[in-house]
PDB file of N, CA and C in Angstrom:
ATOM      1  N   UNK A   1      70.902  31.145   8.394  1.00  0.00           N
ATOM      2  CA  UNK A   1      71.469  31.814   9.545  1.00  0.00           C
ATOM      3  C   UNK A   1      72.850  32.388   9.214  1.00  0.00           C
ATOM      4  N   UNK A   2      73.594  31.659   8.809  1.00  0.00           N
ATOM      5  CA  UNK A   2      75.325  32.072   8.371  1.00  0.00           C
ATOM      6  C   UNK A   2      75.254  31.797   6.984  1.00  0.00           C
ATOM      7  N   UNK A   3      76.351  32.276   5.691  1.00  0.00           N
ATOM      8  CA  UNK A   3      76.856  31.847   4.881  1.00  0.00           C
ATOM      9  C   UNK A   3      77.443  30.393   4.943  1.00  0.00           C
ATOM     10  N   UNK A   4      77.975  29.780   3.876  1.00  0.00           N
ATOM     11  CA  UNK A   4      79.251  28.780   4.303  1.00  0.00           C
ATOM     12  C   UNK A   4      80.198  28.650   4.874  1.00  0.00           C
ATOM     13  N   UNK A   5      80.754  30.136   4.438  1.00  0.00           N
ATOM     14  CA  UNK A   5      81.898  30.660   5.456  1.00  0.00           C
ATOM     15  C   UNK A   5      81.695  30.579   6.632  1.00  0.00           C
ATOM     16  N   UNK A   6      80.569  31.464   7.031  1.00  0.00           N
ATOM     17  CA  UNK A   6      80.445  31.673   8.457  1.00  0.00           C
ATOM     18  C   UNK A   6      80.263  31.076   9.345  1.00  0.00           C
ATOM     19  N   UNK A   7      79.499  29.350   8.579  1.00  0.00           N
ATOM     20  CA  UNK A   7      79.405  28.460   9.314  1.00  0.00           C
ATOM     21  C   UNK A   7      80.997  27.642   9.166  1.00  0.00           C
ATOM     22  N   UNK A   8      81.845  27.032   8.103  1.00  0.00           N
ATOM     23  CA  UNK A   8      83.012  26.664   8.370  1.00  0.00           C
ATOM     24  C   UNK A   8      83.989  27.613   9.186  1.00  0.00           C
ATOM     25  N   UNK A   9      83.798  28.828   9.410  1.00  0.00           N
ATOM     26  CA  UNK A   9      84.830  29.527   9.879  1.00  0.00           C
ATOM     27  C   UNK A   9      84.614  29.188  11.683  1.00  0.00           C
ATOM     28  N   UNK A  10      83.401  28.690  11.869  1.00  0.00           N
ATOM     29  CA  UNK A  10      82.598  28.675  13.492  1.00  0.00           C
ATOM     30  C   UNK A  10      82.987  27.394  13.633  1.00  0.00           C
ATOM     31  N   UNK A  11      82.764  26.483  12.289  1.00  0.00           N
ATOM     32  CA  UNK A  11      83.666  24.686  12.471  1.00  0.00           C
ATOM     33  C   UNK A  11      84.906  25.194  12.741  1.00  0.00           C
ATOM     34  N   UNK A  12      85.501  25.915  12.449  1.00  0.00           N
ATOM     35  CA  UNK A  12      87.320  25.761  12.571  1.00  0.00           C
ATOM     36  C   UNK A  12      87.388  26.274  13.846  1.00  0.00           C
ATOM     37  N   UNK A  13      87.107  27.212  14.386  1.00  0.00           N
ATOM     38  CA  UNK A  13      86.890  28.123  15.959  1.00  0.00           C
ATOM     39  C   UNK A  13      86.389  26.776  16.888  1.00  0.00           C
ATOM     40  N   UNK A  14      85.271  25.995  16.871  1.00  0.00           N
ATOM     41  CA  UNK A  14      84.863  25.063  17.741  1.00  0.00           C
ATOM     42  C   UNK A  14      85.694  24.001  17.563  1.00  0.00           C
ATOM     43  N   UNK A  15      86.491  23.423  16.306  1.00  0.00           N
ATOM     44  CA  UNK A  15      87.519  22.532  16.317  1.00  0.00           C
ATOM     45  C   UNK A  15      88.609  22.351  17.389  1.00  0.00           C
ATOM     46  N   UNK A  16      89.034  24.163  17.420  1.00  0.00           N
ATOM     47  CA  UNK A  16      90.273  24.052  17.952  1.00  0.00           C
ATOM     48  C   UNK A  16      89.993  24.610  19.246  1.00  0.00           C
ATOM     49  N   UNK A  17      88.635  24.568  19.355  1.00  0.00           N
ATOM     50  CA  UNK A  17      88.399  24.957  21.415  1.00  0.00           C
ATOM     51  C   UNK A  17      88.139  23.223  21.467  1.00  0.00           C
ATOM     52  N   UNK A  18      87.612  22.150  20.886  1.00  0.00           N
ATOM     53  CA  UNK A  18      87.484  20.757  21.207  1.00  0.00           C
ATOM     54  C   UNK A  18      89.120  20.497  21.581  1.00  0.00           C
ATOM     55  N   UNK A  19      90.033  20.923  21.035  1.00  0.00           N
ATOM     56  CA  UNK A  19      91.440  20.492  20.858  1.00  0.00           C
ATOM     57  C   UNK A  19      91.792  20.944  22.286  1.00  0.00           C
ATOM     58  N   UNK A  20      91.549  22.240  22.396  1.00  0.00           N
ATOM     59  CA  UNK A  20      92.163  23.282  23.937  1.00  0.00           C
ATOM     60  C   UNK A  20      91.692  21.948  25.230  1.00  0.00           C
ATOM     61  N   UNK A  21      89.898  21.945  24.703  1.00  0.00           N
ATOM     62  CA  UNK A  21      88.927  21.689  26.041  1.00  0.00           C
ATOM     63  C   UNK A  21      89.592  20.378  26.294  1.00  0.00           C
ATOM     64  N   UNK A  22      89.747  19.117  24.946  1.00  0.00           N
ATOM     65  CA  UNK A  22      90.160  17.935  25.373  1.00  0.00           C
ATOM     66  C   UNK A  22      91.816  18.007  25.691  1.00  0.00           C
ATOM     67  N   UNK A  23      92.342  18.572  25.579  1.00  0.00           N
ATOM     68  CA  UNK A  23      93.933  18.707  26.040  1.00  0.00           C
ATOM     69  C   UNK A  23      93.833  18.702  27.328  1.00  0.00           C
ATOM     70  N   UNK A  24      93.260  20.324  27.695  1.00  0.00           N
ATOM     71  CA  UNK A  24      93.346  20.282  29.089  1.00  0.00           C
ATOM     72  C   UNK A  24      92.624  19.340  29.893  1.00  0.00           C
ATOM     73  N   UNK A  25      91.131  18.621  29.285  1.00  0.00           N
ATOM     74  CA  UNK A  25      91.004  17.877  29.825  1.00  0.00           C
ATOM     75  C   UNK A  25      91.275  16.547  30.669  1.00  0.00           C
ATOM     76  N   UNK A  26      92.681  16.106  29.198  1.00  0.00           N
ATOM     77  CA  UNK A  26      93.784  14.905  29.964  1.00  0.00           C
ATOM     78  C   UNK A  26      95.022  15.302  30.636  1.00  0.00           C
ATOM     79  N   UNK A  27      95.366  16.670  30.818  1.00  0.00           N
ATOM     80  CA  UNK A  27      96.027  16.959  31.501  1.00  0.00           C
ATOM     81  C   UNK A  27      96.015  17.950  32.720  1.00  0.00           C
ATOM     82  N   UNK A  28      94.746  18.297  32.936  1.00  0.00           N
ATOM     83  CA  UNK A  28      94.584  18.828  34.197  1.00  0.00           C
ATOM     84  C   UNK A  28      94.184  18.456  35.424  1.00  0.00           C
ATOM     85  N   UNK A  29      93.948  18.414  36.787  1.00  0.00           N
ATOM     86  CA  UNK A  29      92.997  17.634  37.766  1.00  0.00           C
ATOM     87  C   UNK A  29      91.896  17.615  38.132  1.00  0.00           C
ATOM     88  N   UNK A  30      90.643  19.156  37.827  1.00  0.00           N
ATOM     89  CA  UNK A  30      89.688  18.784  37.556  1.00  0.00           C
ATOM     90  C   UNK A  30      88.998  18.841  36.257  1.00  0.00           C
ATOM     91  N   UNK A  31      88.110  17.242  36.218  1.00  0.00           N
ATOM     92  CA  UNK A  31      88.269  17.151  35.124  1.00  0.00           C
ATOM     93  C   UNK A  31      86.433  17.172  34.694  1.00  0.00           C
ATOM     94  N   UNK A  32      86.075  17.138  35.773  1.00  0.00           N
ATOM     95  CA  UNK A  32      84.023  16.721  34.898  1.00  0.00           C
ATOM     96  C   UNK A  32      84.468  17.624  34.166  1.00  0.00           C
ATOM     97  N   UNK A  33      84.090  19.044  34.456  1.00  0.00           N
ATOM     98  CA  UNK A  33      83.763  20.125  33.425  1.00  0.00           C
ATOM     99  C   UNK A  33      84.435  20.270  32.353  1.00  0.00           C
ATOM    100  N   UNK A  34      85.833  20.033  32.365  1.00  0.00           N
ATOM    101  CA  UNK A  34      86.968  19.717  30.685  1.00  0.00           C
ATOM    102  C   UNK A  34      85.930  18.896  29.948  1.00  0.00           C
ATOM    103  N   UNK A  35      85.464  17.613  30.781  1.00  0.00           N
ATOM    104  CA  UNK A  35      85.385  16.736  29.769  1.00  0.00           C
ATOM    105  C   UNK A  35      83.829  16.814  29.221  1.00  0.00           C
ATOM    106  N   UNK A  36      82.980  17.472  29.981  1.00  0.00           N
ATOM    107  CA  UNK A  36      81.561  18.388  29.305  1.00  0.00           C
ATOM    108  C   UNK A  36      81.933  19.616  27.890  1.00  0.00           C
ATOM    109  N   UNK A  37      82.632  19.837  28.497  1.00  0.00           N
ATOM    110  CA  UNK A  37      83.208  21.564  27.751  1.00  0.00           C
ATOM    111  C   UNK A  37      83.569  20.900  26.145  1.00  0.00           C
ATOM    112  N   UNK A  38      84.713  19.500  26.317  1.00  0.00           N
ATOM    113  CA  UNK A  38      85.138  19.158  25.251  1.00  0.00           C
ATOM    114  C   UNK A  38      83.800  18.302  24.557  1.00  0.00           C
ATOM    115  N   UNK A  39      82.408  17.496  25.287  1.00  0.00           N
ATOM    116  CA  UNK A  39      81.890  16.731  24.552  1.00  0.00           C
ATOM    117  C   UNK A  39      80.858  17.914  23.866  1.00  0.00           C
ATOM    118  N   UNK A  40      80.411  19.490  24.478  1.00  0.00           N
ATOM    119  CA  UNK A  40      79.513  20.523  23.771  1.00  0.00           C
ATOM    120  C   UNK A  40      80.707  20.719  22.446  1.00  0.00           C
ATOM    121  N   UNK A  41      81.606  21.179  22.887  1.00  0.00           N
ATOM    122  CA  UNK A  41      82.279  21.403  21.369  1.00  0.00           C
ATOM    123  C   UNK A  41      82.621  20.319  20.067  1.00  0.00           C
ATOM    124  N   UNK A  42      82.572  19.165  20.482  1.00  0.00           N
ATOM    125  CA  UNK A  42      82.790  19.007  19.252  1.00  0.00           C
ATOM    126  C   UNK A  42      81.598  18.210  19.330  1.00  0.00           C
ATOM    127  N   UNK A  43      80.189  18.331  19.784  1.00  0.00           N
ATOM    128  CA  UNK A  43      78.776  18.528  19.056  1.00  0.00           C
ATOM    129  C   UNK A  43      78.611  19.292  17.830  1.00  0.00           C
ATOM    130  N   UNK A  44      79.042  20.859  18.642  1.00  0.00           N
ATOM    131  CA  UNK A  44      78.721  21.580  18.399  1.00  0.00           C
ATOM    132  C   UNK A  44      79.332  21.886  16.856  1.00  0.00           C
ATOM    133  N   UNK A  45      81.081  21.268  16.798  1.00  0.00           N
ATOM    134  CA  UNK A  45      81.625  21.147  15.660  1.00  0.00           C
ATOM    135  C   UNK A  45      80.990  20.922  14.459  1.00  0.00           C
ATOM    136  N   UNK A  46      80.654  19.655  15.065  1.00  0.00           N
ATOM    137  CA  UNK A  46      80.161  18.728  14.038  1.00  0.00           C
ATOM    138  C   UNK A  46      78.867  19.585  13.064  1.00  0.00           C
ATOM    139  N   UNK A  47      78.007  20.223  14.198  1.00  0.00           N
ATOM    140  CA  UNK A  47      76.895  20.670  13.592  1.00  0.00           C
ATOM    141  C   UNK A  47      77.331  21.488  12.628  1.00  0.00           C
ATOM    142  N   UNK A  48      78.060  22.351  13.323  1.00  0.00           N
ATOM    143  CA  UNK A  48      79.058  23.238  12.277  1.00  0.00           C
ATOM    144  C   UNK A  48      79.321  23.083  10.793  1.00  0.00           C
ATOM    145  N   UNK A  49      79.903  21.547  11.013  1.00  0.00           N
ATOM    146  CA  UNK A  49      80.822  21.483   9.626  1.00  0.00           C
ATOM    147  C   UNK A  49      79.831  21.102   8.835  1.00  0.00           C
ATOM    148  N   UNK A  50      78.550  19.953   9.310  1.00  0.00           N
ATOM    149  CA  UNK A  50      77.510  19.653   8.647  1.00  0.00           C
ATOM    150  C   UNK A  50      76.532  20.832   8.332  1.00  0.00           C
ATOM    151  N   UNK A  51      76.496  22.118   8.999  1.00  0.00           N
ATOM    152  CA  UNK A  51      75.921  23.016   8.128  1.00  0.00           C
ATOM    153  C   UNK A  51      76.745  23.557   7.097  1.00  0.00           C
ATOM    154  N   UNK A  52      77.918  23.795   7.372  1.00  0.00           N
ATOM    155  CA  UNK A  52      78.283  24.416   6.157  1.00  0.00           C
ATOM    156  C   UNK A  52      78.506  23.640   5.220  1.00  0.00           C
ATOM    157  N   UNK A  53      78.771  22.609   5.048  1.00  0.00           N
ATOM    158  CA  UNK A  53      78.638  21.981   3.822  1.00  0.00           C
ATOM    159  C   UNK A  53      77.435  21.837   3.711  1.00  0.00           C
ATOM    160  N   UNK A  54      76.252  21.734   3.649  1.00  0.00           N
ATOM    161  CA  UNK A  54      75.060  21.770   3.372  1.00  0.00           C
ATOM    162  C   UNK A  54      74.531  22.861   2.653  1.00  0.00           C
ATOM    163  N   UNK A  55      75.172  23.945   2.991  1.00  0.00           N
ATOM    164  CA  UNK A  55      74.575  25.520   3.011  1.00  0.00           C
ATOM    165  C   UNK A  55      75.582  25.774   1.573  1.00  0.00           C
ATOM    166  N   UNK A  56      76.997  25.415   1.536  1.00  0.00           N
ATOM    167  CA  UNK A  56      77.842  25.305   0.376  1.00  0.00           C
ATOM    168  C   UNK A  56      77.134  24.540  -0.619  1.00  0.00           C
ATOM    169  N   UNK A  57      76.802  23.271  -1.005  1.00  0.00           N
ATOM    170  CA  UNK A  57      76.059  22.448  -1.198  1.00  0.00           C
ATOM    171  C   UNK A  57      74.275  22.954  -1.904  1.00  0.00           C
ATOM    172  N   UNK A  58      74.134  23.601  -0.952  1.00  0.00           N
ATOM    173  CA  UNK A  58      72.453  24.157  -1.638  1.00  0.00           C
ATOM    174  C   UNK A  58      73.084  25.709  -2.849  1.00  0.00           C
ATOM    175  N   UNK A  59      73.709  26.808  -2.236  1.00  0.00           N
ATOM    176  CA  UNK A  59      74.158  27.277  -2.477  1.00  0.00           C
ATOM    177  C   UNK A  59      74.908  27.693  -3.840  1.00  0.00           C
ATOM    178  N   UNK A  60      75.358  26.248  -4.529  1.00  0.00           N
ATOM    179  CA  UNK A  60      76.122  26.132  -6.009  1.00  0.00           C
ATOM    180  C   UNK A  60      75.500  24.750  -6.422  1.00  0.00           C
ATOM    181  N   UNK A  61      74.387  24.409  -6.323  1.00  0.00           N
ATOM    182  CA  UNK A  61      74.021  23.491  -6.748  1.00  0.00           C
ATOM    183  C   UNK A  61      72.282  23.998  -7.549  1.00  0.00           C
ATOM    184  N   UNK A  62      72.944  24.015  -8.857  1.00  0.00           N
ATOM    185  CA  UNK A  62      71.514  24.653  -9.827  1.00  0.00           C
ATOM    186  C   UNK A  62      71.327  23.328 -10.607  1.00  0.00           C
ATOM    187  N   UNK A  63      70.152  23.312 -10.713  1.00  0.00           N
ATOM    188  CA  UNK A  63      69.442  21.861 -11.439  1.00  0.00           C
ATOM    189  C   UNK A  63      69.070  22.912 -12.639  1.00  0.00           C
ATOM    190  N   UNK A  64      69.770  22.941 -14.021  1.00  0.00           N
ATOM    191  CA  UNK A  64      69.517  24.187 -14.909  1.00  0.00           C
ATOM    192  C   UNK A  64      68.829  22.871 -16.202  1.00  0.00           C
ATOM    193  N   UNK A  65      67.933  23.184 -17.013  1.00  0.00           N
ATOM    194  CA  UNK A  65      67.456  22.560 -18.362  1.00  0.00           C
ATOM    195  C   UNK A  65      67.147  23.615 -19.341  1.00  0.00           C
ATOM    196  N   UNK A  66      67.092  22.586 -20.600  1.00  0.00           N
ATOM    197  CA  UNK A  66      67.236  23.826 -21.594  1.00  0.00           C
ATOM    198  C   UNK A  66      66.041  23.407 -22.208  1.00  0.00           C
ATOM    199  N   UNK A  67      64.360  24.205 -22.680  1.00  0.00           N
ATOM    200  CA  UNK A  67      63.443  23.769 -23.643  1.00  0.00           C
ATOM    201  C   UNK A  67      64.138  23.334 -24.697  1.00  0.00           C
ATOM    202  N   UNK A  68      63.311  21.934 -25.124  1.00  0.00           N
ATOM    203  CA  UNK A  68      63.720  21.479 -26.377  1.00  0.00           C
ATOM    204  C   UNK A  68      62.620  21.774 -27.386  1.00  0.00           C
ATOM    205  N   UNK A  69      61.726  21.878 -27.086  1.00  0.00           N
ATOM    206  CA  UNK A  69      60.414  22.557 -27.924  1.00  0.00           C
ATOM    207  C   UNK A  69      59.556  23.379 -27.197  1.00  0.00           C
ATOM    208  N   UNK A  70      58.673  24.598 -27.708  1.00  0.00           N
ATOM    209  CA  UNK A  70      57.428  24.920 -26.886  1.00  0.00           C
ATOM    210  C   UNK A  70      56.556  24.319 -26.389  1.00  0.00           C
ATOM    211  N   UNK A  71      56.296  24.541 -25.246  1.00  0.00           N
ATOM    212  CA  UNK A  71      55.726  24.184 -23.871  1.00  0.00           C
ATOM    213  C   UNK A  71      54.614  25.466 -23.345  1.00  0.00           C
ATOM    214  N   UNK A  72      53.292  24.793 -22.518  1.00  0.00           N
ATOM    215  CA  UNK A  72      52.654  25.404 -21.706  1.00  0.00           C
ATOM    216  C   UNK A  72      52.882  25.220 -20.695  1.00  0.00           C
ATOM    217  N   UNK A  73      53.072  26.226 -19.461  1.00  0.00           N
ATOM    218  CA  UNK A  73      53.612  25.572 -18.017  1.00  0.00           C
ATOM    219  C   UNK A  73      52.134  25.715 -17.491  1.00  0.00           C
ATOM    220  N   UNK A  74      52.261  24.285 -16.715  1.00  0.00           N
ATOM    221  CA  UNK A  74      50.836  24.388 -15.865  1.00  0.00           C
ATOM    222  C   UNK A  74      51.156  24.888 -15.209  1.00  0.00           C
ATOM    223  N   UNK A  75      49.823  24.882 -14.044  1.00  0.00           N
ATOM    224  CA  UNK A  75      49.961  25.196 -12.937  1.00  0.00           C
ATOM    225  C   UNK A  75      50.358  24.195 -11.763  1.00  0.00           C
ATOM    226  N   UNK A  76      49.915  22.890 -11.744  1.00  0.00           N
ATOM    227  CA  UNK A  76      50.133  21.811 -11.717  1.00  0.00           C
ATOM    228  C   UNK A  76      50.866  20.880 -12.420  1.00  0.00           C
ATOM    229  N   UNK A  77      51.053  19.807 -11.866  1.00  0.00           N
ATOM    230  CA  UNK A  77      51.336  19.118 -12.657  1.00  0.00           C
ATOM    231  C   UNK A  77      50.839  17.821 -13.073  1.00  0.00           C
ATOM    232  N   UNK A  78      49.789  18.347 -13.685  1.00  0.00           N
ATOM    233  CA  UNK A  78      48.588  17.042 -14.418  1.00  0.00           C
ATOM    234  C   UNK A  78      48.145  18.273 -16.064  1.00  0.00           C
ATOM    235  N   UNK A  79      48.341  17.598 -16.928  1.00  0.00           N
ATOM    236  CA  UNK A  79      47.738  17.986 -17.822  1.00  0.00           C
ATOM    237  C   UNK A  79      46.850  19.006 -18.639  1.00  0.00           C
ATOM    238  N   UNK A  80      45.446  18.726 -17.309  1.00  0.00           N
ATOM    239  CA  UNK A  80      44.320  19.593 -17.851  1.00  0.00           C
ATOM    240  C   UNK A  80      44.453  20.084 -16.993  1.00  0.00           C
ATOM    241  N   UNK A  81      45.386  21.123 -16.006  1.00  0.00           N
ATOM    242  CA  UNK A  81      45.353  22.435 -15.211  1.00  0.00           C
ATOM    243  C   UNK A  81      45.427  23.733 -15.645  1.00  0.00           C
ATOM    244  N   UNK A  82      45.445  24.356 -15.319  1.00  0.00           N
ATOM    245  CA  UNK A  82      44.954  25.888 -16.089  1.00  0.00           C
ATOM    246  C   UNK A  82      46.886  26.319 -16.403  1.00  0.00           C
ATOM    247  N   UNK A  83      46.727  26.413 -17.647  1.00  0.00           N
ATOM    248  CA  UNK A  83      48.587  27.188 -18.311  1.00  0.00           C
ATOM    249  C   UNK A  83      48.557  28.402 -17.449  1.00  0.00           C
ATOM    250  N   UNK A  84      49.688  28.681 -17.530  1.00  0.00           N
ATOM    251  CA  UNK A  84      50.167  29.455 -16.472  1.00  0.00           C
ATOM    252  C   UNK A  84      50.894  30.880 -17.422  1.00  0.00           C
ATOM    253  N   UNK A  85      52.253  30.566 -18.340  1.00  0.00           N
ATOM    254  CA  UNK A  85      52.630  30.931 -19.389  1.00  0.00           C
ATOM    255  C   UNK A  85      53.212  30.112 -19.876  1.00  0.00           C
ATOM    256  N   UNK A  86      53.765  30.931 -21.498  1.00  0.00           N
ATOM    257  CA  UNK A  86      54.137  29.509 -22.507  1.00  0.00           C
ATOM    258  C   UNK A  86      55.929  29.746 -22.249  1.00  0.00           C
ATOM    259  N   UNK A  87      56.837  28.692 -22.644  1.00  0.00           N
ATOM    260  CA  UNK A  87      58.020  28.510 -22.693  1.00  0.00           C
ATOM    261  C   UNK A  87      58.600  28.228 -24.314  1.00  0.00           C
ATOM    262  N   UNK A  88      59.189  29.153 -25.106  1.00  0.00           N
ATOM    263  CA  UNK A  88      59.751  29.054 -26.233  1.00  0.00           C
ATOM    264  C   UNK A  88      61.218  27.877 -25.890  1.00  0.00           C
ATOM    265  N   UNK A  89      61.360  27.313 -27.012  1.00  0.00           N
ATOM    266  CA  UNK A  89      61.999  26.199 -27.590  1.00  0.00           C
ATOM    267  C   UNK A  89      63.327  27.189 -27.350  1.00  0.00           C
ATOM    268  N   UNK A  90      64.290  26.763 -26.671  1.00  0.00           N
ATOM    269  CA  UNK A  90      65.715  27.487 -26.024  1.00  0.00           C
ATOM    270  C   UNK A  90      65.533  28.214 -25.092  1.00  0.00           C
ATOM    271  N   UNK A  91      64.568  28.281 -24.053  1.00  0.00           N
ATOM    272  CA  UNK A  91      64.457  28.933 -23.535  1.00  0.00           C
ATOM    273  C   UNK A  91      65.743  27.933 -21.932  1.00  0.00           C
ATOM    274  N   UNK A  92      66.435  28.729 -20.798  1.00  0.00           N
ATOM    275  CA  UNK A  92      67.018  28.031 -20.212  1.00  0.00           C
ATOM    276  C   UNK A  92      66.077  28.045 -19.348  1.00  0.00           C
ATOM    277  N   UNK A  93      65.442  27.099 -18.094  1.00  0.00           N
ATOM    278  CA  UNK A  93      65.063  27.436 -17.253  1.00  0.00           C
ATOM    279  C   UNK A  93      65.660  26.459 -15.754  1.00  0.00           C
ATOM    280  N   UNK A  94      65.525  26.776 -14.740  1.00  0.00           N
ATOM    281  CA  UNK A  94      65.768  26.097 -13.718  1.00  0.00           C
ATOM    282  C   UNK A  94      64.466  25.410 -13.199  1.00  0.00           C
ATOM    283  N   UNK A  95      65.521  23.818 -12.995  1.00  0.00           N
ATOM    284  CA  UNK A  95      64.252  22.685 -12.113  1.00  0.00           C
ATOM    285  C   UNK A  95      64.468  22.738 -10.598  1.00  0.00           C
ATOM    286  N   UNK A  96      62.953  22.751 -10.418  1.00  0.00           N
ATOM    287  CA  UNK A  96      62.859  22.809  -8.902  1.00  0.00           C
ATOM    288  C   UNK A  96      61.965  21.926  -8.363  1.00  0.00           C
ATOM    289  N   UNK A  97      61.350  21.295  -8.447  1.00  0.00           N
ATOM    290  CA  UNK A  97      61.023  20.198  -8.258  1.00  0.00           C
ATOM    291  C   UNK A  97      60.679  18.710  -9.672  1.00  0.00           C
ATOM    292  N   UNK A  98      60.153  17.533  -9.729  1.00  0.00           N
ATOM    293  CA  UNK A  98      59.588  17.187 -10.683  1.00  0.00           C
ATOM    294  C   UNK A  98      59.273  15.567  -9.584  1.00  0.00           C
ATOM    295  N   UNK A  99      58.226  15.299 -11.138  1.00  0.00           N
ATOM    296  CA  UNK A  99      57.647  14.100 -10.974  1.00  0.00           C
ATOM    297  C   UNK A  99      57.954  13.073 -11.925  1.00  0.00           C
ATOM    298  N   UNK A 100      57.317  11.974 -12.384  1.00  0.00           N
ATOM    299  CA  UNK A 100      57.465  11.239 -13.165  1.00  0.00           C
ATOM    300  C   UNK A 100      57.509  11.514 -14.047  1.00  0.00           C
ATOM    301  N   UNK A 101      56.051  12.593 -14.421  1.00  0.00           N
ATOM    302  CA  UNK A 101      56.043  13.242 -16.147  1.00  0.00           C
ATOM    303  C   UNK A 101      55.932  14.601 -16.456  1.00  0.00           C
ATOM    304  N   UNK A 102      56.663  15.366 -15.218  1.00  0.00           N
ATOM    305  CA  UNK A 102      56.498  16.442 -15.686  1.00  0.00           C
ATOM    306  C   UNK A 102      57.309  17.322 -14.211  1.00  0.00           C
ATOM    307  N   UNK A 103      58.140  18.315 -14.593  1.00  0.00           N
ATOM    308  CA  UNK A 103      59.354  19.081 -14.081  1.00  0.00           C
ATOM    309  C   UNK A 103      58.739  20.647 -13.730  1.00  0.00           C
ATOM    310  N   UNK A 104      59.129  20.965 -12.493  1.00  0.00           N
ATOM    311  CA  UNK A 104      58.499  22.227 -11.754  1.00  0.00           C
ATOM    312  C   UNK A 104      59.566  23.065 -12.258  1.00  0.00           C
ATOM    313  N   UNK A 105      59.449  24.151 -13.153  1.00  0.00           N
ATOM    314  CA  UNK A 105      60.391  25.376 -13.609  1.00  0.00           C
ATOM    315  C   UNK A 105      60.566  26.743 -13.143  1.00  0.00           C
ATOM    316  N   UNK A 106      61.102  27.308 -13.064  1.00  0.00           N
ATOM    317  CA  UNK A 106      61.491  28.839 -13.176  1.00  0.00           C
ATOM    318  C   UNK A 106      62.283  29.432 -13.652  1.00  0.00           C
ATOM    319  N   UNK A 107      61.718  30.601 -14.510  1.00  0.00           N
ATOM    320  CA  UNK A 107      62.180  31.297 -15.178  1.00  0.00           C
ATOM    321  C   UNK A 107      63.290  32.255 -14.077  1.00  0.00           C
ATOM    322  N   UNK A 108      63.622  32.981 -14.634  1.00  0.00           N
ATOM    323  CA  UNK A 108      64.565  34.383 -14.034  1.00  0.00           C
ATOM    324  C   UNK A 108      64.228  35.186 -13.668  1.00  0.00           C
ATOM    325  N   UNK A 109      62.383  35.843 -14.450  1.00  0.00           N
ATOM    326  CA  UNK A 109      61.519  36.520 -13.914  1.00  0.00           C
ATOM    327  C   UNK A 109      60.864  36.513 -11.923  1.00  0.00           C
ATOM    328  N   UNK A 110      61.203  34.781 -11.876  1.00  0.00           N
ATOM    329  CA  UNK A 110      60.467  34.613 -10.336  1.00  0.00           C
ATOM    330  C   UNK A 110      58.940  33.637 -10.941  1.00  0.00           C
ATOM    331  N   UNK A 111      58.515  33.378 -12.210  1.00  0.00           N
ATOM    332  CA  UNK A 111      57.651  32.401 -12.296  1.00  0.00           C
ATOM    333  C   UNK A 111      57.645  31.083 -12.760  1.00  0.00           C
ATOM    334  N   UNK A 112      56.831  30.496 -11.828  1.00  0.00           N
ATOM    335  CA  UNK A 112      56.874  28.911 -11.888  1.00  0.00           C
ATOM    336  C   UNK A 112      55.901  27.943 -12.483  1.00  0.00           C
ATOM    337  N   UNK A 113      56.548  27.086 -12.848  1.00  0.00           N
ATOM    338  CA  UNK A 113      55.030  26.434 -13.251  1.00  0.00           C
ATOM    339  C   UNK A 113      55.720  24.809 -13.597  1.00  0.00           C
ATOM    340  N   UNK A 114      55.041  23.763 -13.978  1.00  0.00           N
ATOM    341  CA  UNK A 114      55.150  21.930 -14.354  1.00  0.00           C
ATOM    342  C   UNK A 114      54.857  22.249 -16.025  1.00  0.00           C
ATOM    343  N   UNK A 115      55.951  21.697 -16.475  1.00  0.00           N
ATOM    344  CA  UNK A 115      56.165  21.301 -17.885  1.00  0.00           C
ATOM    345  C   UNK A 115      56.104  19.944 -17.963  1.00  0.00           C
ATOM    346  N   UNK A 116      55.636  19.610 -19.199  1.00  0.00           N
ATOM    347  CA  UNK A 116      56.090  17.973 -19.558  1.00  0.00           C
ATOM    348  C   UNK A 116      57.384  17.806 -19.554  1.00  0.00           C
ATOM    349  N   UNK A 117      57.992  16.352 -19.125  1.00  0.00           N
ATOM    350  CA  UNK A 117      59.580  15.747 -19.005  1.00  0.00           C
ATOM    351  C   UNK A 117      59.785  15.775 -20.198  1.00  0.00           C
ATOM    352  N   UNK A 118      59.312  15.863 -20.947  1.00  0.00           N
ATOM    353  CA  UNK A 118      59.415  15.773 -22.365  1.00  0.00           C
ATOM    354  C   UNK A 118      59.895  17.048 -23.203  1.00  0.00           C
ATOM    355  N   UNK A 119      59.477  18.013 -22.648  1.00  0.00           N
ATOM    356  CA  UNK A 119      59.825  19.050 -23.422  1.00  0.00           C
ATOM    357  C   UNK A 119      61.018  19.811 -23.118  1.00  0.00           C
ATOM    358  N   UNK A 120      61.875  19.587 -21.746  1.00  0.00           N
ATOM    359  CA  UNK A 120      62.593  19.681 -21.487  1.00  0.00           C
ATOM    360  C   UNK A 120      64.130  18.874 -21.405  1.00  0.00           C
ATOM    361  N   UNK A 121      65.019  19.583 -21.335  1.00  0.00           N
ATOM    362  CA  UNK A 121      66.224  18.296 -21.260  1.00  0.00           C
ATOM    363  C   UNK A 121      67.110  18.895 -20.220  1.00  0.00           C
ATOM    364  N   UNK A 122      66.991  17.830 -19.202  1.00  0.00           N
ATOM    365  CA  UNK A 122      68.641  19.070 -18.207  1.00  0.00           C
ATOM    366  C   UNK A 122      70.184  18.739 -18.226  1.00  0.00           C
ATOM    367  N   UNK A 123      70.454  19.830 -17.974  1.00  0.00           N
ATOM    368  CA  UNK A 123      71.844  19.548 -17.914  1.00  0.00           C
ATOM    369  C   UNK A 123      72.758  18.845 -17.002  1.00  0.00           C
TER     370      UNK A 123
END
């Protein structure tokens, strides 16, 4: 929905309306609606700050490995599944998922496929 920014910049904006809403809330005379106004905003904060760090977080966070030998990428990840293409020995690729014995890759091209844990090493 937003960048990081856009979501911390909407945490800092709902921060300082929680600050306005609960101020006036202890210092004005009517008070339900202050004190509704102040408990939506800093919900709403919160959601805020917990998306953008999340979204920061997914964002710069690459699970990168480097082939240590040639590899067939399945299609799966069991053994006897149909190869998909092969992976030369230096090749870098990114992990995106894995299992016990074997790591879901992609290349740079946009294709994916399960290598053995073995043939890979990450960084």
């Amino acid at each position: 929905m937003h960048t990081a920014n856009g979501w911390a910049t909407g945490a800092i904006v709902l921060c300082w309306a929680f600050i306005a809403l609960y101020g006036a809330y202890r210092f004005a005379g009517r008070k339900t609606l202050l004190k509704i106004g102040s408990y939506v905003a800093a919900v709403c904060f919160i959601t805020y700050f917990v998306m953008a760090a999340w979204v920061h977080h997914r964002a710069n966070t690459h699970d990168v490995a480097i082939a240590m030998s040639a590899a067939k990428a399945k299609a799966a990840p069991d053994g006897d599944s149909k190869d998909v293409f092969d992976i030369k020995e230096g090749f870098r690729v990114e992990v995106l998922d894995q299992t016990s014995d074997f790591y879901k890759v992609g290349l740079n091209d946009g294709k994916t496929g399960w290598v053995p844990a073995t043939s890979i090493k990450t960084l």
